[in-house]
Protein backbone atom coordinates (compact mmCIF):
# COMPACT_ATOMS: atom_id res chain seq x y z
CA UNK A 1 -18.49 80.54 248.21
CA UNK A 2 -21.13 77.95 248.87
CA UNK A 3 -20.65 74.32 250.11
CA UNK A 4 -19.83 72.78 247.29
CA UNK A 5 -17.04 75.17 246.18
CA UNK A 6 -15.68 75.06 249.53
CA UNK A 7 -15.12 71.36 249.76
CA UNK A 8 -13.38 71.68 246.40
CA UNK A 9 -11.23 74.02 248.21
CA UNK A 10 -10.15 71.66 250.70
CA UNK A 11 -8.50 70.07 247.96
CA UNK A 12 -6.57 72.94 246.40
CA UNK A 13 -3.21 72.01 248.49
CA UNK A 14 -3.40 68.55 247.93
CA UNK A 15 -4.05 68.51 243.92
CA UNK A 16 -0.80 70.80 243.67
CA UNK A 17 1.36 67.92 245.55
CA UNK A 18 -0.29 65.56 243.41
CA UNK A 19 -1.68 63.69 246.62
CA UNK A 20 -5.40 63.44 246.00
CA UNK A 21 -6.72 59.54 245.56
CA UNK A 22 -7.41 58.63 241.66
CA UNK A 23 -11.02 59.23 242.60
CA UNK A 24 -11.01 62.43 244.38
CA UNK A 25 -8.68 63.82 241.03
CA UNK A 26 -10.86 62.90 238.80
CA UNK A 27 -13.50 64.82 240.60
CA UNK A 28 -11.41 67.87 241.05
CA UNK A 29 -10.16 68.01 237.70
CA UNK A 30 -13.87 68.02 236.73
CA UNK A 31 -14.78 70.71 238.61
CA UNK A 32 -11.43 72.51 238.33
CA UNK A 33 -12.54 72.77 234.16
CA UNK A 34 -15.57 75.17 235.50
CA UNK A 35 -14.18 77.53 238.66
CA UNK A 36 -12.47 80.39 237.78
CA UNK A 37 -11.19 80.95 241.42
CA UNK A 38 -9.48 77.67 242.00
CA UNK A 39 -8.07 77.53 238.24
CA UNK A 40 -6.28 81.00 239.53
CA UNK A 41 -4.85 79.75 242.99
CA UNK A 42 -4.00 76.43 241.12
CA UNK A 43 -1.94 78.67 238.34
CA UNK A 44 -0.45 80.53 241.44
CA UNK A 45 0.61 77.32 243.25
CA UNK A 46 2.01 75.23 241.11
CA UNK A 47 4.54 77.14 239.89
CA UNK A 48 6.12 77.13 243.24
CA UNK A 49 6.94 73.11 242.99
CA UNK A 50 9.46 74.33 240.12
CA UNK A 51 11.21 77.32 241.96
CA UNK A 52 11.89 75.94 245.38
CA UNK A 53 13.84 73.41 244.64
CA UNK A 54 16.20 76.38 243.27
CA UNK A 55 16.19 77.99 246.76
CA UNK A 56 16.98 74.27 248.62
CA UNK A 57 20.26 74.87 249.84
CA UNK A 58 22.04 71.19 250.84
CA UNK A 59 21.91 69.84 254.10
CA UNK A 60 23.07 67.01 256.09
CA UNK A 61 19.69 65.03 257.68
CA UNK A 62 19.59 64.31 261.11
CA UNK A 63 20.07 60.50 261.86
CA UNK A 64 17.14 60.13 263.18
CA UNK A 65 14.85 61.53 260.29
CA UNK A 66 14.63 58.30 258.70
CA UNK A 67 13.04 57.15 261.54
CA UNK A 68 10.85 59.56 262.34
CA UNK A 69 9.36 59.76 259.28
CA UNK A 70 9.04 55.75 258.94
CA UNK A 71 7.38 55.52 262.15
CA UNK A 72 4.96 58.74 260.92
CA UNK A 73 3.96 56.58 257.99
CA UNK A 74 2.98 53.38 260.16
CA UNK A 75 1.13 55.05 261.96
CA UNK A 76 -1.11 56.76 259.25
CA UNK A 77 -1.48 53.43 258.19
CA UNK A 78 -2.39 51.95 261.41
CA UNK A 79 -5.31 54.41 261.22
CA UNK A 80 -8.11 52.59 259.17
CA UNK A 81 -11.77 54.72 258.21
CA UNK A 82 -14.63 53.17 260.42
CA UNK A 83 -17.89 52.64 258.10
CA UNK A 84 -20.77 54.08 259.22
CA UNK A 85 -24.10 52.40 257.63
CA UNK A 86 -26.73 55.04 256.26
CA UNK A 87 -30.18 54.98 255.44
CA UNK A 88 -30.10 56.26 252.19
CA UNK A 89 -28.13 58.60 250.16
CA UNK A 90 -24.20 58.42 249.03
CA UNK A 91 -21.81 58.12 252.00
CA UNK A 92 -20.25 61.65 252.63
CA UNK A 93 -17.07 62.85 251.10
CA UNK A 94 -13.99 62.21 253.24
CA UNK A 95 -13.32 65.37 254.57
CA UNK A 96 -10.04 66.79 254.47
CA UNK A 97 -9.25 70.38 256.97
CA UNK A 98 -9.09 73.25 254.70
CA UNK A 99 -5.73 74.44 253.90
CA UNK A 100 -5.22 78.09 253.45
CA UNK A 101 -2.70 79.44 250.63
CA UNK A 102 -0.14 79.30 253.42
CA UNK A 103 -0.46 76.06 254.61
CA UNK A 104 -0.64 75.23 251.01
CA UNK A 105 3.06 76.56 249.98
CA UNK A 106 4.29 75.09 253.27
CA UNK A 107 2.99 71.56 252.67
CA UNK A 108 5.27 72.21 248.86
CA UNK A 109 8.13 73.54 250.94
CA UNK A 110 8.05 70.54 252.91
CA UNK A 111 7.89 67.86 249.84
CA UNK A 112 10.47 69.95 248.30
CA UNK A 113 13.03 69.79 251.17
CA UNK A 114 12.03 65.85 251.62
CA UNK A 115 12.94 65.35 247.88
CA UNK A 116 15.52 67.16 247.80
CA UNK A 117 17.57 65.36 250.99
CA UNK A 118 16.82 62.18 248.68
CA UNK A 119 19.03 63.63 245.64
CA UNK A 120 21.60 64.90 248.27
CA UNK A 121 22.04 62.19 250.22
CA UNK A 122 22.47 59.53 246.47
CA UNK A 123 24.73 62.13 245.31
CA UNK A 124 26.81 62.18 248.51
CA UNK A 125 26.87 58.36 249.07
CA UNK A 126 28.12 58.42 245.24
CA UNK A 127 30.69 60.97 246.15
CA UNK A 128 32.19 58.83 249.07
CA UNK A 129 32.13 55.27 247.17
CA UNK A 130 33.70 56.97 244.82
CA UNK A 131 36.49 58.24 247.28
CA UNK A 132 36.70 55.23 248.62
CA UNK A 133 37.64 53.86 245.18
CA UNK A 134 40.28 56.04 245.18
CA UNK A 135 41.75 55.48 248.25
CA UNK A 136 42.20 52.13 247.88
CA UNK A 137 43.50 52.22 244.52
CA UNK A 138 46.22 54.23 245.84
CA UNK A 139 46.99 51.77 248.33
CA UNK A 140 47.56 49.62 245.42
CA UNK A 141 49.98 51.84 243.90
CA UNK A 142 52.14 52.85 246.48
CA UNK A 143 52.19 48.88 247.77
CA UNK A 144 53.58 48.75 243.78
CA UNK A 145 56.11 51.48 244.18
CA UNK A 146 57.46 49.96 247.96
CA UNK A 147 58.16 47.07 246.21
CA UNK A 148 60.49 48.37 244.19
CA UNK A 149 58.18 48.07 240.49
CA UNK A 150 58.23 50.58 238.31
CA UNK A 151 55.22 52.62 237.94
CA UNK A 152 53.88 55.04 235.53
CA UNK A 153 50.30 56.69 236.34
CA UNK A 154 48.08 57.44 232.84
CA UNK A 155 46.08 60.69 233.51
CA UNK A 156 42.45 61.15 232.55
CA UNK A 157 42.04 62.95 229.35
CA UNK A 158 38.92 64.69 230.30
CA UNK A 159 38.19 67.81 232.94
CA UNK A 160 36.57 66.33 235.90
CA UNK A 161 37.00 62.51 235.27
CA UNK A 162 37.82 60.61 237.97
CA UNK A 163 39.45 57.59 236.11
CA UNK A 164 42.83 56.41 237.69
CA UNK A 165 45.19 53.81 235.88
CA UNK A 166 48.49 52.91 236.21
CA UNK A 167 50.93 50.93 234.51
CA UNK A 168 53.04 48.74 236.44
CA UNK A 169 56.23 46.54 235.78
CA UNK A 170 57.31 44.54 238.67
CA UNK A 171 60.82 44.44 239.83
CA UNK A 172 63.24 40.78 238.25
CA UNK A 173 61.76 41.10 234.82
CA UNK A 174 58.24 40.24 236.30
CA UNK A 175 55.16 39.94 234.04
CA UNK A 176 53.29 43.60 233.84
CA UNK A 177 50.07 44.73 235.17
CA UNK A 178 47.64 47.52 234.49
CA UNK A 179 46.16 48.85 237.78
CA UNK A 180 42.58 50.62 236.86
CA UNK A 181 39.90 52.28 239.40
CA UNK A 182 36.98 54.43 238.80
CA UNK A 183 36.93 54.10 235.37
CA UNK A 184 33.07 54.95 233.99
CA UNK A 185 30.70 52.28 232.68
CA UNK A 186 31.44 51.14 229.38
CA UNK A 187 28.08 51.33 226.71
CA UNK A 188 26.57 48.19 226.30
CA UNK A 189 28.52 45.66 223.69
CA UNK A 190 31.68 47.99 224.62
CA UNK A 191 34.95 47.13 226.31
CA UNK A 192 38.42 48.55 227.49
CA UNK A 193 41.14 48.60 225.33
CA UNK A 194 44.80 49.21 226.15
CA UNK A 195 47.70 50.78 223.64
CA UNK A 196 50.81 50.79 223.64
CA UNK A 197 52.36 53.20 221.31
CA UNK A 198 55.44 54.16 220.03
CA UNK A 199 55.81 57.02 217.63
CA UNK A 200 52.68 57.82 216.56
CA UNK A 201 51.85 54.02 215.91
CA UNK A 202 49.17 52.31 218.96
CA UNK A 203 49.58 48.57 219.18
CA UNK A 204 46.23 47.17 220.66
CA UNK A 205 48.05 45.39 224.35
CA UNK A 206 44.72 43.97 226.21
CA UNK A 207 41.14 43.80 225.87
CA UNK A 208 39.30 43.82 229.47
CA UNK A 209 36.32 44.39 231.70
CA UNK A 210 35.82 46.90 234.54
CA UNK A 211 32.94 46.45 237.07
CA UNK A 212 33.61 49.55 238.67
CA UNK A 213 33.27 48.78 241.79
CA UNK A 214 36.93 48.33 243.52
CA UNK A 215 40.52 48.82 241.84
CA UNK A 216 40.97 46.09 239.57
CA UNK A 217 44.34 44.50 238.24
CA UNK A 218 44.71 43.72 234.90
CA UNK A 219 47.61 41.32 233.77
CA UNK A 220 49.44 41.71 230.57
CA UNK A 221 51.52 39.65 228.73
CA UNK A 222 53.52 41.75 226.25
CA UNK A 223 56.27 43.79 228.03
CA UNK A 224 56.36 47.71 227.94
CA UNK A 225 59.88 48.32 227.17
CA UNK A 226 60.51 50.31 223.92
CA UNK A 227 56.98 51.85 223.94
CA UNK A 228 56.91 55.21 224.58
CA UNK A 229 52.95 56.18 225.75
CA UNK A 230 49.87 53.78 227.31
CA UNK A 231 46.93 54.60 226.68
CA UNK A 232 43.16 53.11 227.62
CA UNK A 233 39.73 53.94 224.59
CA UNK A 234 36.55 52.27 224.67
CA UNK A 235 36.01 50.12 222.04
CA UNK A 236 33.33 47.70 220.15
CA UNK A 237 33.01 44.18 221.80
CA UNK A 238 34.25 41.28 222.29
CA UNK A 239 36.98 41.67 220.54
CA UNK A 240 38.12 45.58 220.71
CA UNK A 241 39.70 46.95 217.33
CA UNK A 242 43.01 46.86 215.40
CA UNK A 243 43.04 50.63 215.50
CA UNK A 244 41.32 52.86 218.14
CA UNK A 245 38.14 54.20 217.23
CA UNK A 246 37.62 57.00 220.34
CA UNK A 247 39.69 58.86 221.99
CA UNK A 248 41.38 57.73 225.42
CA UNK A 249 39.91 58.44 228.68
CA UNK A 250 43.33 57.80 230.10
CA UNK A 251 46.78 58.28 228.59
CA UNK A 252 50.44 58.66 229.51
CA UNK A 253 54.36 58.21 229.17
CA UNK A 254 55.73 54.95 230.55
CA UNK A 255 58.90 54.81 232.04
CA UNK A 256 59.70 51.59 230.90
C-alpha cells in the first residue's frame, strides 16, 4: 500500500460511523469509487452497525455516565488545531491514528451501546410516567369508593392498552363523574366521546379532552341510572357524533 492509500485507510473506521467532516467524506467517497481494498473492508464493516444493535442486551447506565461523557466532550472541544504557516504547498491532511479492523468494530460496538442506552433509558422513563399515571389514578378511585360513591371501572378493549376509566356516581344523588388516565393521544381534529347505552342503543353522554398527562375528572350532567354499559370511542371534532364511528378503547357495565 503506498502513502496515499494508507491515509485513506486511516479513515476506514471513521466513514463507517459516519464521523468524517463534510470535507474529508467527500474525499473518501472519491477515492472509495476507485480502491478495491477499502470498498471490501467498507462492505465488511458496515454491515455490523445493523446486527449489533440485535446483540445489545438492556442495561441500566451508571449515574455517573452522563457525566463522564459530557465532561469527555468539553474537553475535545477545549482542544483547538494550532496553525502552522508554510512556505508553499497545501497544509497537510489532519492526521487521524490508523485504526485496525478491530479497533474499527469496537469504535461501532461502542456507538451502538451509546445509542442504544438512549432508546432504553426514553423507553424506561415512558414506562415509569406511565406507572405513575396509574398509581395515582387509583388513588382517585379508591378515594371514590371510601367515600361511599358508587364505582364501575370500564376495561380497555384492546391487548396491552393501558387506558383506565371509571365511572363514578357520588353518594346523596350527587352529580356523576368520569375518572380517565392514560388514555392515548387522540389524532389531530379528534376527541373523546362517552356512551351510555342501553340495549343495544348508545346515547352520546360527553364530549371531552385528555392531555394525558395526570388522571383527569370529567363531570357529567345526565345521570347513569337505567343504562346498562359506558363506553369511551374517538370521534371527529368539535363536536363528536350522534352515533359512534370506531370502536371503544374502553367499555363496561355500570352498576348504576
Amino acid at each position: 500500500m503506498n502513502d496515499h492509500d494508507d491515509l485513506f485507510s486511516l479513515d476506514l473506521g471513521a466513514y463507517v460511523l459516519d464521523a468524517l467532516e463534510p470535507s474529508e467524506r467527500v474525499s473518501f467517497e472519491s477515492h472509495l469509487r476507485n480502491c478495491a481494498k477499502c470498498q471490501a473492508e467498507v462492505a465488511e464493516l458496515l454491515p455490523v452497525v445493523d446486527l449489533l444493535p440485535l446483540a445489545v442486551d438492556a442495561v441500566e447506565p451508571p449515574q455517573e455516565l452522563k457525566a463522564r461523557l459530557m465532561s469527555a466532550i468539553a474537553d475535545d472541544r477545549s482542544e483547538k488545531p494550532a496553525l502552522v504557516p508554510l512556505t508553499g504547498g497545501a497544509p497537510p491532511r489532519r492526521s487521524r491514528p490508523l485504526l485496525s479492523r478491530g479497533e474499527a468494530l469496537l469504535g461501532l460496538v461502542a456507538a451502538v451501546i451509546i445509542a442504544a442506552l438512549g432508546i432504553w433509558n426514553h423507553q424506561l422513563q415512558n414506562q415509569i410516567d406511565s406507572q405513575k399515571q396509574s398509581i395515582a389514578y387509583q388513588q382517585d378511585v379508591n378515594r371514590a369508593i371510601l367515600s361511599g360513591a358508587s364505582v364501575a371501572q370500564l376495561a380497555a378493549t384492546s391487548a396491552g392498552s393501558a387506558a383506565q376509566a371509571t365511572m363514578v356516581q357520588p353518594k346523596d344523588g350527587g352529580s356523576p363523574y368520569l375518572l380517565v388516565g392514560n388514555l392515548p393521544a387522540a389524532p389531530n381534529n379528534k376527541v373523546y366521546e362517552l356512551w351510555y347505552i342501553r340495549g343495544a342503543t348508545p346515547h352520546a353522554v360527553k364530549v371531552f379532552h385528555y392531555s394525558g398527562s395526570s388522571p383527569s375528572i370529567v363531570p357529567i350532567a345526565q345521570p347513569i341510572a337505567s343504562h346498562t354499559v359506558a363506553a369511551i370511542t374517538i370521534e371527529p371534532g368539535p363536536q363528536g357524533s350522534k352515533a359512534p364511528t370506531t370502536k371503544p378503547i374502553v367499555a363496561g357495565k355500570l352498576n348504576a
